[in-house]
PDB file of N, CA and C in Angstrom:
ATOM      1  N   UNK A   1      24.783  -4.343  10.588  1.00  0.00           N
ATOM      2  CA  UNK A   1      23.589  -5.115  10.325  1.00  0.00           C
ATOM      3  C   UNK A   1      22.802  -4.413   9.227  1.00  0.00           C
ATOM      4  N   UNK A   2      22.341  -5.234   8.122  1.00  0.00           N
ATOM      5  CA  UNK A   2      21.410  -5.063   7.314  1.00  0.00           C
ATOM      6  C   UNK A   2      20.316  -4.480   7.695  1.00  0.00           C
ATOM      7  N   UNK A   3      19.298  -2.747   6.605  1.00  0.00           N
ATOM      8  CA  UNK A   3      18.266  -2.970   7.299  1.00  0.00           C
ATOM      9  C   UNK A   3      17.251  -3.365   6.043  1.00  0.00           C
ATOM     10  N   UNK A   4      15.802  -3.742   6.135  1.00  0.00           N
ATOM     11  CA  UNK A   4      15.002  -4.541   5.133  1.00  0.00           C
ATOM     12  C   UNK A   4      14.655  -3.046   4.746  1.00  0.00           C
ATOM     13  N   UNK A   5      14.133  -2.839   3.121  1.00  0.00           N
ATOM     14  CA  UNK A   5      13.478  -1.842   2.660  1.00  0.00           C
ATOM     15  C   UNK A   5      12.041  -2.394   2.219  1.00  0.00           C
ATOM     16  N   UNK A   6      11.280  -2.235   2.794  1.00  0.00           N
ATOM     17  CA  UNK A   6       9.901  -3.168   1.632  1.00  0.00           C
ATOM     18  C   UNK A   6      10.291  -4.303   1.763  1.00  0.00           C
ATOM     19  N   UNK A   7      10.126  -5.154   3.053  1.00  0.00           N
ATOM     20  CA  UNK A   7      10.446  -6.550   3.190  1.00  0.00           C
ATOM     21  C   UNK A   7       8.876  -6.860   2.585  1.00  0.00           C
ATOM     22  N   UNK A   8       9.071  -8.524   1.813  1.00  0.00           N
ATOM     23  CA  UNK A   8       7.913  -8.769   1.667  1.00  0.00           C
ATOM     24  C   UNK A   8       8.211 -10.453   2.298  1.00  0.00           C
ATOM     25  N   UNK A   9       7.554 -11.516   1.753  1.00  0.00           N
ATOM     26  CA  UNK A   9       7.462 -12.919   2.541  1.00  0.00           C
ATOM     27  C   UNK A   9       7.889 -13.989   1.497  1.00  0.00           C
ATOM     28  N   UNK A  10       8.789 -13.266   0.217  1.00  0.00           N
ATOM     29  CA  UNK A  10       8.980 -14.298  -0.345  1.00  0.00           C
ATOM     30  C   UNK A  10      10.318 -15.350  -0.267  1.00  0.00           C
ATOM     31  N   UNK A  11      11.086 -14.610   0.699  1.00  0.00           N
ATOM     32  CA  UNK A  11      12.516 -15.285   0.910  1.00  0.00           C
ATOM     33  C   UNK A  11      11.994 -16.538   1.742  1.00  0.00           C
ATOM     34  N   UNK A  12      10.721 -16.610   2.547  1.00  0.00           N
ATOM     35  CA  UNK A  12      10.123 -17.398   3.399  1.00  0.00           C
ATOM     36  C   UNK A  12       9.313 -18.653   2.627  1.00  0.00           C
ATOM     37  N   UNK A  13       8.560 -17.842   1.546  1.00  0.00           N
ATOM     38  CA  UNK A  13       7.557 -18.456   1.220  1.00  0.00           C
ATOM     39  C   UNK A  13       8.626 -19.861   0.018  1.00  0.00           C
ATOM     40  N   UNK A  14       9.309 -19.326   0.070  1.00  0.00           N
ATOM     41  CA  UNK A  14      10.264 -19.862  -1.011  1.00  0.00           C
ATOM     42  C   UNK A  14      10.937 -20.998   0.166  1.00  0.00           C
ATOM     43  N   UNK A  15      11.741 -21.030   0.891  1.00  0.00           N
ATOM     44  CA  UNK A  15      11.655 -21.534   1.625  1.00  0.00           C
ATOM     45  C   UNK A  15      11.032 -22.632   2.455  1.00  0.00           C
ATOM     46  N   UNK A  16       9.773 -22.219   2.551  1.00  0.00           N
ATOM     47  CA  UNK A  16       8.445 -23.076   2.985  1.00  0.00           C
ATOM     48  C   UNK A  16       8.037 -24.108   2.014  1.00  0.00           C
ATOM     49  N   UNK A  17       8.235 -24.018   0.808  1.00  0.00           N
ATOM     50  CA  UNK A  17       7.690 -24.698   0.175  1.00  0.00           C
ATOM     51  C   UNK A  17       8.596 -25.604  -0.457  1.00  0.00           C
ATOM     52  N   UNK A  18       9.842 -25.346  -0.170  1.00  0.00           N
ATOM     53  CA  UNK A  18      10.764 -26.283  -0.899  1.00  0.00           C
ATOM     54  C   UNK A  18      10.926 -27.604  -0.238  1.00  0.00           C
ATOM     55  N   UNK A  19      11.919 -28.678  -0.648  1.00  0.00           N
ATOM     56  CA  UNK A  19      11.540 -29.819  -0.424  1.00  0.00           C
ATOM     57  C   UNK A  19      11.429 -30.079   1.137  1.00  0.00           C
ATOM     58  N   UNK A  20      12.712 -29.197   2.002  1.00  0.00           N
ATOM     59  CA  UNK A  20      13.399 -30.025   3.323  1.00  0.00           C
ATOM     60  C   UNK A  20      13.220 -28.176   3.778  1.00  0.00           C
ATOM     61  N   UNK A  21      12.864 -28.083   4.898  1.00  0.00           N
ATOM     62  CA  UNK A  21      12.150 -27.076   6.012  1.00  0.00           C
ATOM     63  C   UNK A  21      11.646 -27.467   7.008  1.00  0.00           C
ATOM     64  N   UNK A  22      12.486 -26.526   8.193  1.00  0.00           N
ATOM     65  CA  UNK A  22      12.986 -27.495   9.318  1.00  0.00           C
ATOM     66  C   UNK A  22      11.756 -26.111  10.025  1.00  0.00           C
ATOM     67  N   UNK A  23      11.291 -26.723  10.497  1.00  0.00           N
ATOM     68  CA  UNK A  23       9.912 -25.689  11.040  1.00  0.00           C
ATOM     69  C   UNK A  23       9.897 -24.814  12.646  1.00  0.00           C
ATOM     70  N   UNK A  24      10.298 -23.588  12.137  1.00  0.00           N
ATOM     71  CA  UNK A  24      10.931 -22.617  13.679  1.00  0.00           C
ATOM     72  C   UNK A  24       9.550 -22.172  13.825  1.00  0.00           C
ATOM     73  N   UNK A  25       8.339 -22.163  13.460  1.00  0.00           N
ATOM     74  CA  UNK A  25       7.455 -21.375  13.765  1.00  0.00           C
ATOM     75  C   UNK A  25       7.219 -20.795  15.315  1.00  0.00           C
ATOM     76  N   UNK A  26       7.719 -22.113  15.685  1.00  0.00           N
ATOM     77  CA  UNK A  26       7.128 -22.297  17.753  1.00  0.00           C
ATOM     78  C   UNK A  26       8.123 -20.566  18.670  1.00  0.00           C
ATOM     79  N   UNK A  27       9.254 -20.284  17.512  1.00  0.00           N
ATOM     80  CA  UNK A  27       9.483 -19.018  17.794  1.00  0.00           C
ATOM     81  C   UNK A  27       8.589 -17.860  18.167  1.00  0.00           C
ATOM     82  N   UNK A  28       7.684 -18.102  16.940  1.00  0.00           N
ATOM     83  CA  UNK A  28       6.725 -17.274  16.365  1.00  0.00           C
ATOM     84  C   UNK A  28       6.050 -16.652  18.158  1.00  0.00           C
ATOM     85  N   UNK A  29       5.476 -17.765  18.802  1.00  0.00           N
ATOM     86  CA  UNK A  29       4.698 -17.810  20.067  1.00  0.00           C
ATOM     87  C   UNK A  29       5.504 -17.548  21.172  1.00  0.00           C
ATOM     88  N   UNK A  30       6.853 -17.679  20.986  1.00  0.00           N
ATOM     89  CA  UNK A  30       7.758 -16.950  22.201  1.00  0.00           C
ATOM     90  C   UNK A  30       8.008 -15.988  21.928  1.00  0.00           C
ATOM     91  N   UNK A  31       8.108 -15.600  20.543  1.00  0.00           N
ATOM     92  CA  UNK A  31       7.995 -13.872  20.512  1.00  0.00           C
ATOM     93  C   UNK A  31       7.341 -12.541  20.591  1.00  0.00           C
ATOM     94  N   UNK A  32       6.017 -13.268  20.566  1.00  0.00           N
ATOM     95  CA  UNK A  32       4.753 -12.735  20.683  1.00  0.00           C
ATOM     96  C   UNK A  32       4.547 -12.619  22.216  1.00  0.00           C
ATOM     97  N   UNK A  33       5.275 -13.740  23.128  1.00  0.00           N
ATOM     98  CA  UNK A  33       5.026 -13.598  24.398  1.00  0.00           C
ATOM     99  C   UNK A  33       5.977 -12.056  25.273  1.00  0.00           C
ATOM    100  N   UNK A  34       6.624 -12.532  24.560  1.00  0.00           N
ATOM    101  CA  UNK A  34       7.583 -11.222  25.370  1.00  0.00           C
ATOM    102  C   UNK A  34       8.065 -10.123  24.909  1.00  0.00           C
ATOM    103  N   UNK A  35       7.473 -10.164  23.374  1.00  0.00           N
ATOM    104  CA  UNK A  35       7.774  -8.748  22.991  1.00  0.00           C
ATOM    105  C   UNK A  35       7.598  -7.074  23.594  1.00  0.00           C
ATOM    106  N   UNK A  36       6.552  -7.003  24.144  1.00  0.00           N
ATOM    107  CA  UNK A  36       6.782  -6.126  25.189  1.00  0.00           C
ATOM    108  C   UNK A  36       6.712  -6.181  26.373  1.00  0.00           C
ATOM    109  N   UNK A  37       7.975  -6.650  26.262  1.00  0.00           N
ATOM    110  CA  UNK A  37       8.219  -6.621  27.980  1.00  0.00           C
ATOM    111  C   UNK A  37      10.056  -6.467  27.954  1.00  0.00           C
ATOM    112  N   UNK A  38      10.494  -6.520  29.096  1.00  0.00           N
ATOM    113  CA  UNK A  38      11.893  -5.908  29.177  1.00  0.00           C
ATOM    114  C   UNK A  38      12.618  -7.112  28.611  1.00  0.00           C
ATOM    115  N   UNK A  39      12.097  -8.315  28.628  1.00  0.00           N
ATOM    116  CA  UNK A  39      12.846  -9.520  27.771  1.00  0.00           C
ATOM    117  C   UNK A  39      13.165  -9.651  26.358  1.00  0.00           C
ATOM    118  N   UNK A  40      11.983  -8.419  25.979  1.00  0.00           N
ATOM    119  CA  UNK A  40      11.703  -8.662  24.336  1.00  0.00           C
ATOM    120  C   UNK A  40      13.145  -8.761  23.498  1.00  0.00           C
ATOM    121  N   UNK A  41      14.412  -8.486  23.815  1.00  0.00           N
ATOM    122  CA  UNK A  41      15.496  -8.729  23.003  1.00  0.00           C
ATOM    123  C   UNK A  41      15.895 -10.859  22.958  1.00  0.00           C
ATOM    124  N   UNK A  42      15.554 -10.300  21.753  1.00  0.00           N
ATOM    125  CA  UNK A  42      15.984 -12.522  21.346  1.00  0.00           C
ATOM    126  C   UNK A  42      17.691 -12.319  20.576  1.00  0.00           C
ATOM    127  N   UNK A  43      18.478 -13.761  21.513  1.00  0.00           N
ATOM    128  CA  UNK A  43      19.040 -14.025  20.273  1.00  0.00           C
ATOM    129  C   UNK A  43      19.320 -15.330  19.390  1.00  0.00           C
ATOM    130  N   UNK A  44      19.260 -14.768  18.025  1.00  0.00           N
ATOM    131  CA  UNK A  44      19.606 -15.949  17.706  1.00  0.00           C
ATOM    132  C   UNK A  44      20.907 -16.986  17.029  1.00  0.00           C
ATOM    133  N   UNK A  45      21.387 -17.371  17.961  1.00  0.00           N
ATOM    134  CA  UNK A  45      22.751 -17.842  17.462  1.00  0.00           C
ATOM    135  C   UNK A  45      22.691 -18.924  17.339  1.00  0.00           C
ATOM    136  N   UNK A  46      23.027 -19.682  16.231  1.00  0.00           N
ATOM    137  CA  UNK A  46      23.416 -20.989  15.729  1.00  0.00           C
ATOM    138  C   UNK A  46      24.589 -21.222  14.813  1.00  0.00           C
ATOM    139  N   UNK A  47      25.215 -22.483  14.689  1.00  0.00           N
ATOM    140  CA  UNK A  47      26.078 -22.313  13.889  1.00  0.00           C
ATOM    141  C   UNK A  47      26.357 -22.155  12.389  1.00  0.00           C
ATOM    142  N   UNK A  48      27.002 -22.074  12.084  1.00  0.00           N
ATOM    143  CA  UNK A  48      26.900 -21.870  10.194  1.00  0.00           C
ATOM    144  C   UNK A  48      26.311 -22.820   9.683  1.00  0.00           C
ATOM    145  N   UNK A  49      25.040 -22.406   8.618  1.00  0.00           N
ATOM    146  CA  UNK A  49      24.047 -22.957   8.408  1.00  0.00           C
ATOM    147  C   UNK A  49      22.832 -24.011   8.475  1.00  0.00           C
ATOM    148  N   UNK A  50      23.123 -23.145   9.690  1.00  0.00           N
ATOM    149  CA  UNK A  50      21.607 -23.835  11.093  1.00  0.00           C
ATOM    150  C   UNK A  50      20.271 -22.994  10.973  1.00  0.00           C
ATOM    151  N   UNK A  51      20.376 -22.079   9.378  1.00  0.00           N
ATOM    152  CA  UNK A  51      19.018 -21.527   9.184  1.00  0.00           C
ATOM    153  C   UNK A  51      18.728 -19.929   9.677  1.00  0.00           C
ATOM    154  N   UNK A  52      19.503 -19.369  10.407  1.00  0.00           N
ATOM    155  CA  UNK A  52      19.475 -17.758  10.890  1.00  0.00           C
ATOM    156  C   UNK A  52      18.947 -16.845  10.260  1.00  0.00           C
ATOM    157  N   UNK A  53      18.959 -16.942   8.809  1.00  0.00           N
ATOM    158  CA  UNK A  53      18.672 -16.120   7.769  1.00  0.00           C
ATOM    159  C   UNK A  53      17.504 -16.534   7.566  1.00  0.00           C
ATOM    160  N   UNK A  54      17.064 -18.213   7.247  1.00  0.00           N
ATOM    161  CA  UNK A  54      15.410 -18.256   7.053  1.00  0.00           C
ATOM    162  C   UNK A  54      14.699 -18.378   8.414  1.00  0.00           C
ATOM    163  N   UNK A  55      14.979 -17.747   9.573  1.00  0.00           N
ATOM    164  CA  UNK A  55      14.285 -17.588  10.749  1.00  0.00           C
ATOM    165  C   UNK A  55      14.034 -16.399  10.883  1.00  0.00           C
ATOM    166  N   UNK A  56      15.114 -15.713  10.453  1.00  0.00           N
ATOM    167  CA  UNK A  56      14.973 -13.926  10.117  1.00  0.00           C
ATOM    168  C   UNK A  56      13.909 -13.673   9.006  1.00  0.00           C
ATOM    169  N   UNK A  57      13.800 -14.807   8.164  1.00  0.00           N
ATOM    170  CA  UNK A  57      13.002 -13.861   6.824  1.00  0.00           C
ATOM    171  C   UNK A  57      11.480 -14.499   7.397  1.00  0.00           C
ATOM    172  N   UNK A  58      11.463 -15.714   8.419  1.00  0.00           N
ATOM    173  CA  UNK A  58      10.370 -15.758   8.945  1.00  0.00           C
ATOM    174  C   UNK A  58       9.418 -14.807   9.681  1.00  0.00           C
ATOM    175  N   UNK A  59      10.154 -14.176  10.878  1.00  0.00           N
ATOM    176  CA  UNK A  59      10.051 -13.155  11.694  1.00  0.00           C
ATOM    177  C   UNK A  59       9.645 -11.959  10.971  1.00  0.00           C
ATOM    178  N   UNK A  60      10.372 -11.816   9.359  1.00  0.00           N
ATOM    179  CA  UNK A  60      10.163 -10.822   8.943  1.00  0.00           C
ATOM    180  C   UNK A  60       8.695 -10.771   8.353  1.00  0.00           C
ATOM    181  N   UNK A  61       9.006 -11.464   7.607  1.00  0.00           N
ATOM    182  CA  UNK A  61       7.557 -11.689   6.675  1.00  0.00           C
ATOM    183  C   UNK A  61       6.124 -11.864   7.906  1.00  0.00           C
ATOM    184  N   UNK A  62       6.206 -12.658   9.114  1.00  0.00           N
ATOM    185  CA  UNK A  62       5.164 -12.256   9.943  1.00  0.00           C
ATOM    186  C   UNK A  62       4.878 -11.134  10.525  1.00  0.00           C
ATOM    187  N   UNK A  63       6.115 -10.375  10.834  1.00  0.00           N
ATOM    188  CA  UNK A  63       5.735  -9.009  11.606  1.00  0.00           C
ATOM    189  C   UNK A  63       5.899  -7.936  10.598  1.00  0.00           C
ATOM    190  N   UNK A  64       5.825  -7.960   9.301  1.00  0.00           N
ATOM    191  CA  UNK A  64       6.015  -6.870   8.616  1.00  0.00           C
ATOM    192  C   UNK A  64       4.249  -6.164   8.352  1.00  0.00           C
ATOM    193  N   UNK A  65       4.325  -4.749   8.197  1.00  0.00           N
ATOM    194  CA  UNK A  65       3.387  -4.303   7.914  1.00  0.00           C
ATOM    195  C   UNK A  65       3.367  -4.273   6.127  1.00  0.00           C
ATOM    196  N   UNK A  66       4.362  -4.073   5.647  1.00  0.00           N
ATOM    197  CA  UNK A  66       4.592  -4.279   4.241  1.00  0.00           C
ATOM    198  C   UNK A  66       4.019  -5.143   3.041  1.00  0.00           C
ATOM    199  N   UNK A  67       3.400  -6.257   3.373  1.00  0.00           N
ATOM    200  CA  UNK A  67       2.940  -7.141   2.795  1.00  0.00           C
ATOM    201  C   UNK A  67       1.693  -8.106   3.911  1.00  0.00           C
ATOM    202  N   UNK A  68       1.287  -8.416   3.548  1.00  0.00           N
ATOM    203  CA  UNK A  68      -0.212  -9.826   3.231  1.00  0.00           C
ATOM    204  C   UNK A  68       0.306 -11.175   3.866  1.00  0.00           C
ATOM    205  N   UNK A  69       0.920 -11.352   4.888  1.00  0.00           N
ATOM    206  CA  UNK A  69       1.400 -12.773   4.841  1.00  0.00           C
ATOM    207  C   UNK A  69       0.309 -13.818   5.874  1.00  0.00           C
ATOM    208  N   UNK A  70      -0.891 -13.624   5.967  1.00  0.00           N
ATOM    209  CA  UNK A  70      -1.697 -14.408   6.578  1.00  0.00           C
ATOM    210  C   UNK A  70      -2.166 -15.675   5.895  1.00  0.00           C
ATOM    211  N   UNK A  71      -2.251 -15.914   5.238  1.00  0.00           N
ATOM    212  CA  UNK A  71      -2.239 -17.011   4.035  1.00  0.00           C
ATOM    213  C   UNK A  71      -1.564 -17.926   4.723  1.00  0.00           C
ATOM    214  N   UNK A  72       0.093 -17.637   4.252  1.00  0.00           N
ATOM    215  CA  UNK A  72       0.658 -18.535   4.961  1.00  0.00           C
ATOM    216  C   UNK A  72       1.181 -18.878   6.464  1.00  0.00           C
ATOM    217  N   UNK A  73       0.354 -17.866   7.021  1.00  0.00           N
ATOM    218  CA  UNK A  73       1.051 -18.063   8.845  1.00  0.00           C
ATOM    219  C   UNK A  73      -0.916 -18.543   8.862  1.00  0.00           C
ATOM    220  N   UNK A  74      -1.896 -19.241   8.152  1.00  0.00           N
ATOM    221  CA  UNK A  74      -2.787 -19.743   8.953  1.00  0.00           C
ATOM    222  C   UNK A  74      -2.785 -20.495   9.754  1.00  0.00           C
ATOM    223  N   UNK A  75      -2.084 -21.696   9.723  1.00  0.00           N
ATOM    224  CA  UNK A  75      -1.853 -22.837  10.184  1.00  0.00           C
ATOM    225  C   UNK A  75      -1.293 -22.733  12.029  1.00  0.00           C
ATOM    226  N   UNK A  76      -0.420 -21.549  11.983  1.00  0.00           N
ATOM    227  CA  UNK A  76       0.237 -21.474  13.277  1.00  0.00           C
ATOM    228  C   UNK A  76      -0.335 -20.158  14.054  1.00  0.00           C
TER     229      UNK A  76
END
């Protein structure tokens, strides 16, 4: 597994704004629920290109300390 160096929010933001974005945010609030707790391991499996990678760069870009991404997580 890949690890991020200086993740920032643009693999997301790029993403977000393009035409067709299929909206995982509601993750966002189940992950926040159980992150610490003994559940906190998620997985996410879907099939080939069901989005894994822009759910990852979601996750990333919200929980990173690295970058500013409140802008675009106002809404949720």
């Amino acid at each position: 597994m890949g690890r991020f160096l200086n993740p920032d929010y643009s693999a997301f933001e790029t993403a977000l704004n393009s035409e067709i974005y299929i909206d995982k945010t509601g993750l966002l609030a189940y992950t926040n629920k159980v992150i610490n707790t003994k559940q906190a391991f998620i997985c996410n499996s879907r099939p080939r290109r069901f989005g894994k990678s822009v759910t990852a760069d979601m996750l990333t870009a919200y929980y990173s300390k690295g970058c500013d991404s409140a802008d675009i997580f106002a809404d949720y």
